[in-house]
C-alpha atoms as a PDB file:
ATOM      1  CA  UNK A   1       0.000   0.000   0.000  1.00  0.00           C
ATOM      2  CA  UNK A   2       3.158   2.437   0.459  1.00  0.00           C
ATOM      3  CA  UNK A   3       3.711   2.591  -3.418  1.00  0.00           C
ATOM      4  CA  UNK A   4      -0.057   3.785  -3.680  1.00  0.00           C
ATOM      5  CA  UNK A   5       0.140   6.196  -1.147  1.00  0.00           C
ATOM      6  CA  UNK A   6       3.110   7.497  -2.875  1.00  0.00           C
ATOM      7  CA  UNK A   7       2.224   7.595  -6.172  1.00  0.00           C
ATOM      8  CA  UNK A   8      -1.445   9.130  -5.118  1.00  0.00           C
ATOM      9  CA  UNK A   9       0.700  11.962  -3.497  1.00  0.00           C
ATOM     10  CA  UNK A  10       2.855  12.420  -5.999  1.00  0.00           C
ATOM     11  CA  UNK A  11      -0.045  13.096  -8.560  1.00  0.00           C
ATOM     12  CA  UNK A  12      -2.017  15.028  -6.594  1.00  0.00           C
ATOM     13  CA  UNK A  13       0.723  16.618  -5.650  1.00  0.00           C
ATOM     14  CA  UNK A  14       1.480  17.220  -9.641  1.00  0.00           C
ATOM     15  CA  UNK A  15      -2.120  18.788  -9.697  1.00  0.00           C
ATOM     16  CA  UNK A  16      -2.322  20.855  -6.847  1.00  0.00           C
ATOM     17  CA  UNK A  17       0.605  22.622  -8.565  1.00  0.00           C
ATOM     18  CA  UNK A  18      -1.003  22.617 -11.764  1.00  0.00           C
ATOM     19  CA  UNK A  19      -4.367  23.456 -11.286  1.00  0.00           C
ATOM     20  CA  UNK A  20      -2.981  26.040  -8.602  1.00  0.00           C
ATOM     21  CA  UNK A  21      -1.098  27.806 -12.062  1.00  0.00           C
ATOM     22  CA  UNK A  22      -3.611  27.324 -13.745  1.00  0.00           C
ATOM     23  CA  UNK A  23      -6.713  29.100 -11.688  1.00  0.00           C
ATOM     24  CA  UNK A  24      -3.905  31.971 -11.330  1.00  0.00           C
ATOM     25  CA  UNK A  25      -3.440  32.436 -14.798  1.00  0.00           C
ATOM     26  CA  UNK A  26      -6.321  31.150 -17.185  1.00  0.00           C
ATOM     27  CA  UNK A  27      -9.021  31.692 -14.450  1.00  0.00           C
ATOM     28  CA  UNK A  28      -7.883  34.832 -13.176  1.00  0.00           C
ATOM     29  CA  UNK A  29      -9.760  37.293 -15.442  1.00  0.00           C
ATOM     30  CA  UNK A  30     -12.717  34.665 -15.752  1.00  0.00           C
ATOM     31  CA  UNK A  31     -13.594  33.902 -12.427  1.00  0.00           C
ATOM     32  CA  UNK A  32     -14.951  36.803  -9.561  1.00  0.00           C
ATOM     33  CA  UNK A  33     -12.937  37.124  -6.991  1.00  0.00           C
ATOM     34  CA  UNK A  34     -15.151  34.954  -4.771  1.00  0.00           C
ATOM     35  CA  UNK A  35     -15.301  31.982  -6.923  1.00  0.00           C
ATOM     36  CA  UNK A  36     -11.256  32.262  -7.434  1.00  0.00           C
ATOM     37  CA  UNK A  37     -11.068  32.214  -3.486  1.00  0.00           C
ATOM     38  CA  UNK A  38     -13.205  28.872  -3.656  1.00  0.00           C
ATOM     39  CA  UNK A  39     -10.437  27.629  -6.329  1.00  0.00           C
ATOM     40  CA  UNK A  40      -7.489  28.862  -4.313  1.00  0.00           C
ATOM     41  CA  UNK A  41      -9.150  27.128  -1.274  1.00  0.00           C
ATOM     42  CA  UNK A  42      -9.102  23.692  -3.405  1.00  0.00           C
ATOM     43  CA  UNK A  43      -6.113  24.088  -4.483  1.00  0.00           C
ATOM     44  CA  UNK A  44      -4.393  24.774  -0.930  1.00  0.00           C
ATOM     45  CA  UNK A  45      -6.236  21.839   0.693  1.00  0.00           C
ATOM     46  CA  UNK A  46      -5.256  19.439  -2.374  1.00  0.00           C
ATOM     47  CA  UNK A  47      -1.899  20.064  -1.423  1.00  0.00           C
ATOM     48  CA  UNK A  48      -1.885  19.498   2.348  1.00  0.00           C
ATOM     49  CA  UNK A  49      -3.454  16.154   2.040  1.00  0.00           C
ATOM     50  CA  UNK A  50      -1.081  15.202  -1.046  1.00  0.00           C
ATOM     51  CA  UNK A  51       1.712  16.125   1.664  1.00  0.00           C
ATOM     52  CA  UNK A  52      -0.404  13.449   4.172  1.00  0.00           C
ATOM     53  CA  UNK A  53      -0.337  10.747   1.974  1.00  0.00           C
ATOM     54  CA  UNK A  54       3.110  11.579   1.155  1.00  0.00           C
ATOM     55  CA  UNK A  55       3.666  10.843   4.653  1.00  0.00           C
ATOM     56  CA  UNK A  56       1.507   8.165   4.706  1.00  0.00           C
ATOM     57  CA  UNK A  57       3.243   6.085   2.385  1.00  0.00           C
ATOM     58  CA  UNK A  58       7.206   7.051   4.518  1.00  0.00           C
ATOM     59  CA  UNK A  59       5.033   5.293   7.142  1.00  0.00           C
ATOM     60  CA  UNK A  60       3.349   2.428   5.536  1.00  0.00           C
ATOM     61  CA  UNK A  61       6.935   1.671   4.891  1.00  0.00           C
ATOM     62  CA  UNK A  62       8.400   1.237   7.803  1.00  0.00           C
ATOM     63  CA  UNK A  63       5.411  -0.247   9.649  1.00  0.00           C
ATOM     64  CA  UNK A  64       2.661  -1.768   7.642  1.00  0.00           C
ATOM     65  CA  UNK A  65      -0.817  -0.998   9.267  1.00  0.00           C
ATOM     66  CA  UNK A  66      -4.432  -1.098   7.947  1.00  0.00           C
ATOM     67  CA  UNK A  67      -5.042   1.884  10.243  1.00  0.00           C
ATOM     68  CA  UNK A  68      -2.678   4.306   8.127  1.00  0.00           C
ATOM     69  CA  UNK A  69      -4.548   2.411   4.981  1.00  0.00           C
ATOM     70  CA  UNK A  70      -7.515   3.488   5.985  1.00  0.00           C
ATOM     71  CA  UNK A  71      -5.967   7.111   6.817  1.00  0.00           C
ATOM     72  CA  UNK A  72      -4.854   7.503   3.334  1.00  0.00           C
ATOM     73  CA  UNK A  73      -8.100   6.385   1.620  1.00  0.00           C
ATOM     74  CA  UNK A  74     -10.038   9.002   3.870  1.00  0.00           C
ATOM     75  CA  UNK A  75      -7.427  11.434   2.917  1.00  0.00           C
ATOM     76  CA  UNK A  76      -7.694  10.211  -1.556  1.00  0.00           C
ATOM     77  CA  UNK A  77     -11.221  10.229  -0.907  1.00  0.00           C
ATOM     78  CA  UNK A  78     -11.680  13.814   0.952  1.00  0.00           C
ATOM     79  CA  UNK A  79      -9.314  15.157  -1.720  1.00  0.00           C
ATOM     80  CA  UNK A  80     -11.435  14.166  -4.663  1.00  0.00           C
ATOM     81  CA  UNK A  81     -14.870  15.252  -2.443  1.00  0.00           C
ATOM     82  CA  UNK A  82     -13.844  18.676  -0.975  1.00  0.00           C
ATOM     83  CA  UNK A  83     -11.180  19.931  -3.199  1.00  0.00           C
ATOM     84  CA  UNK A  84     -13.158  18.412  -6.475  1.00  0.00           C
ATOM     85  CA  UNK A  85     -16.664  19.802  -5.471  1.00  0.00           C
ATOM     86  CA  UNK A  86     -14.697  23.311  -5.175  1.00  0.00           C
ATOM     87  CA  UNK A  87     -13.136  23.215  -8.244  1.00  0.00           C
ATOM     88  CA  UNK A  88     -16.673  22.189  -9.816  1.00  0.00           C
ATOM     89  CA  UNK A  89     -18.465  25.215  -7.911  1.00  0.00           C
ATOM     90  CA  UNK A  90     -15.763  27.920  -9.011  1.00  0.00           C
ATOM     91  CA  UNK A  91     -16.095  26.957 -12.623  1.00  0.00           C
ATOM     92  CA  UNK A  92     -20.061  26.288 -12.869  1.00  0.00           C
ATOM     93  CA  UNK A  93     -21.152  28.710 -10.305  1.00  0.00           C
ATOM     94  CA  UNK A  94     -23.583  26.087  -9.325  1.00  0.00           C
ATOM     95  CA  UNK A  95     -23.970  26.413  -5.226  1.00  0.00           C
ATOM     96  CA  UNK A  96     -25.257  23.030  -4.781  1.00  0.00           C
ATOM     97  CA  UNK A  97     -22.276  21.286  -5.023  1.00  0.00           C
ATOM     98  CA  UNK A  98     -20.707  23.269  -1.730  1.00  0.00           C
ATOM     99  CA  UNK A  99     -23.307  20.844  -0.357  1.00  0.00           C
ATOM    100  CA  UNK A 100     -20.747  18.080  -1.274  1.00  0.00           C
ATOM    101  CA  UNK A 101     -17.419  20.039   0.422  1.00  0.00           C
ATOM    102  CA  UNK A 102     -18.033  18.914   3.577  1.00  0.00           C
ATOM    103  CA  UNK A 103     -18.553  15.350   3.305  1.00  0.00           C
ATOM    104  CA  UNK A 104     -14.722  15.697   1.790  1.00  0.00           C
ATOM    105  CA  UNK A 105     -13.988  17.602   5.243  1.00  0.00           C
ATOM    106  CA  UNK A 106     -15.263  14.692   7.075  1.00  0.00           C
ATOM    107  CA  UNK A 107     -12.935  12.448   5.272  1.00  0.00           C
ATOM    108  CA  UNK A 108      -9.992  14.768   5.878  1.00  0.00           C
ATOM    109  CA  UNK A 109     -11.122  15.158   9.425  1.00  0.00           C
ATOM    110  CA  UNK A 110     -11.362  11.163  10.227  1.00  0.00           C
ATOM    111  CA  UNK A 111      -7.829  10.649   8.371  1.00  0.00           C
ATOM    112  CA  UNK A 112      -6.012  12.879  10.747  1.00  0.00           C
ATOM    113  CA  UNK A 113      -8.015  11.071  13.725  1.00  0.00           C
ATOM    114  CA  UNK A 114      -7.193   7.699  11.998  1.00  0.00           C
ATOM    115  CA  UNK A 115      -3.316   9.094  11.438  1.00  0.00           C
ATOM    116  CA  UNK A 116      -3.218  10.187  15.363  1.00  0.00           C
ATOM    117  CA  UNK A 117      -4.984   6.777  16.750  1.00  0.00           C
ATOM    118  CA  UNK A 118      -2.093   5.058  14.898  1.00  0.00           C
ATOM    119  CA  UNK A 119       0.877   6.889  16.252  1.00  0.00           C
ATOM    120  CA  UNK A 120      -0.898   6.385  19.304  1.00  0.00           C
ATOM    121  CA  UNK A 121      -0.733   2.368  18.508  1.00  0.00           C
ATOM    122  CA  UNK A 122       3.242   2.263  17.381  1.00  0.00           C
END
């Protein structure tokens, strides 16, 4: 499970960065200012949980556990929720999906529980 970890961080890593250009450049004069703060938000929380499961996978390494497993999928999972249902809103302006965002906060929320209960284990 380390090499999926990894290589989940090191994309979305690889898209925070890009999509992060790319609302600063292509959707700067295309977005209002409000919407681009709902990118920029995406964006920024993208890249904090690609850093997690960056961190996840250094410690899925050295000690295998199906509590750090189940860390990183909450932490995939919130990133595609919360950070995808923002970059949907800023580009369709449709409010609806916000209603989606925090399910993806959830996930990020129980990952960093999961993340502590398992240091807590070692």
């Amino acid at each position: 499970m380390a090499r999926l970890w990894l290589g989940l961080a090191a994309i979305s890593g690889f898209l925070a960065v890009a999509l992060g250009a790319f609302g600063a450049h292509a959707l700067k004069t295309r977005l209002t200012p409000e919407m681009l703060a709902v990118w920029r938000t995406g964006v920024e929380y993208q890249f904090y949980h690609a850093l997690a499961l960056l961190l996840l996978g250094v410690l899925v390494r050295q000690a295998p556990s199906g509590t750090l497993d189940l860390a990183g999928a909450c932490f995939a999972a919130g990133i595609v929720l919360f950070s995808g249902s923002l970059y949907a809103l800023a580009l369709s302006d449709l409010r609806i999906l916000g209603a989606i965002t925090p399910f993806g906060g959830l996930l990020f929320l129980a990952g960093w529980l999961l993340l502590g209960y398992a240091a807590t284990q070692a």
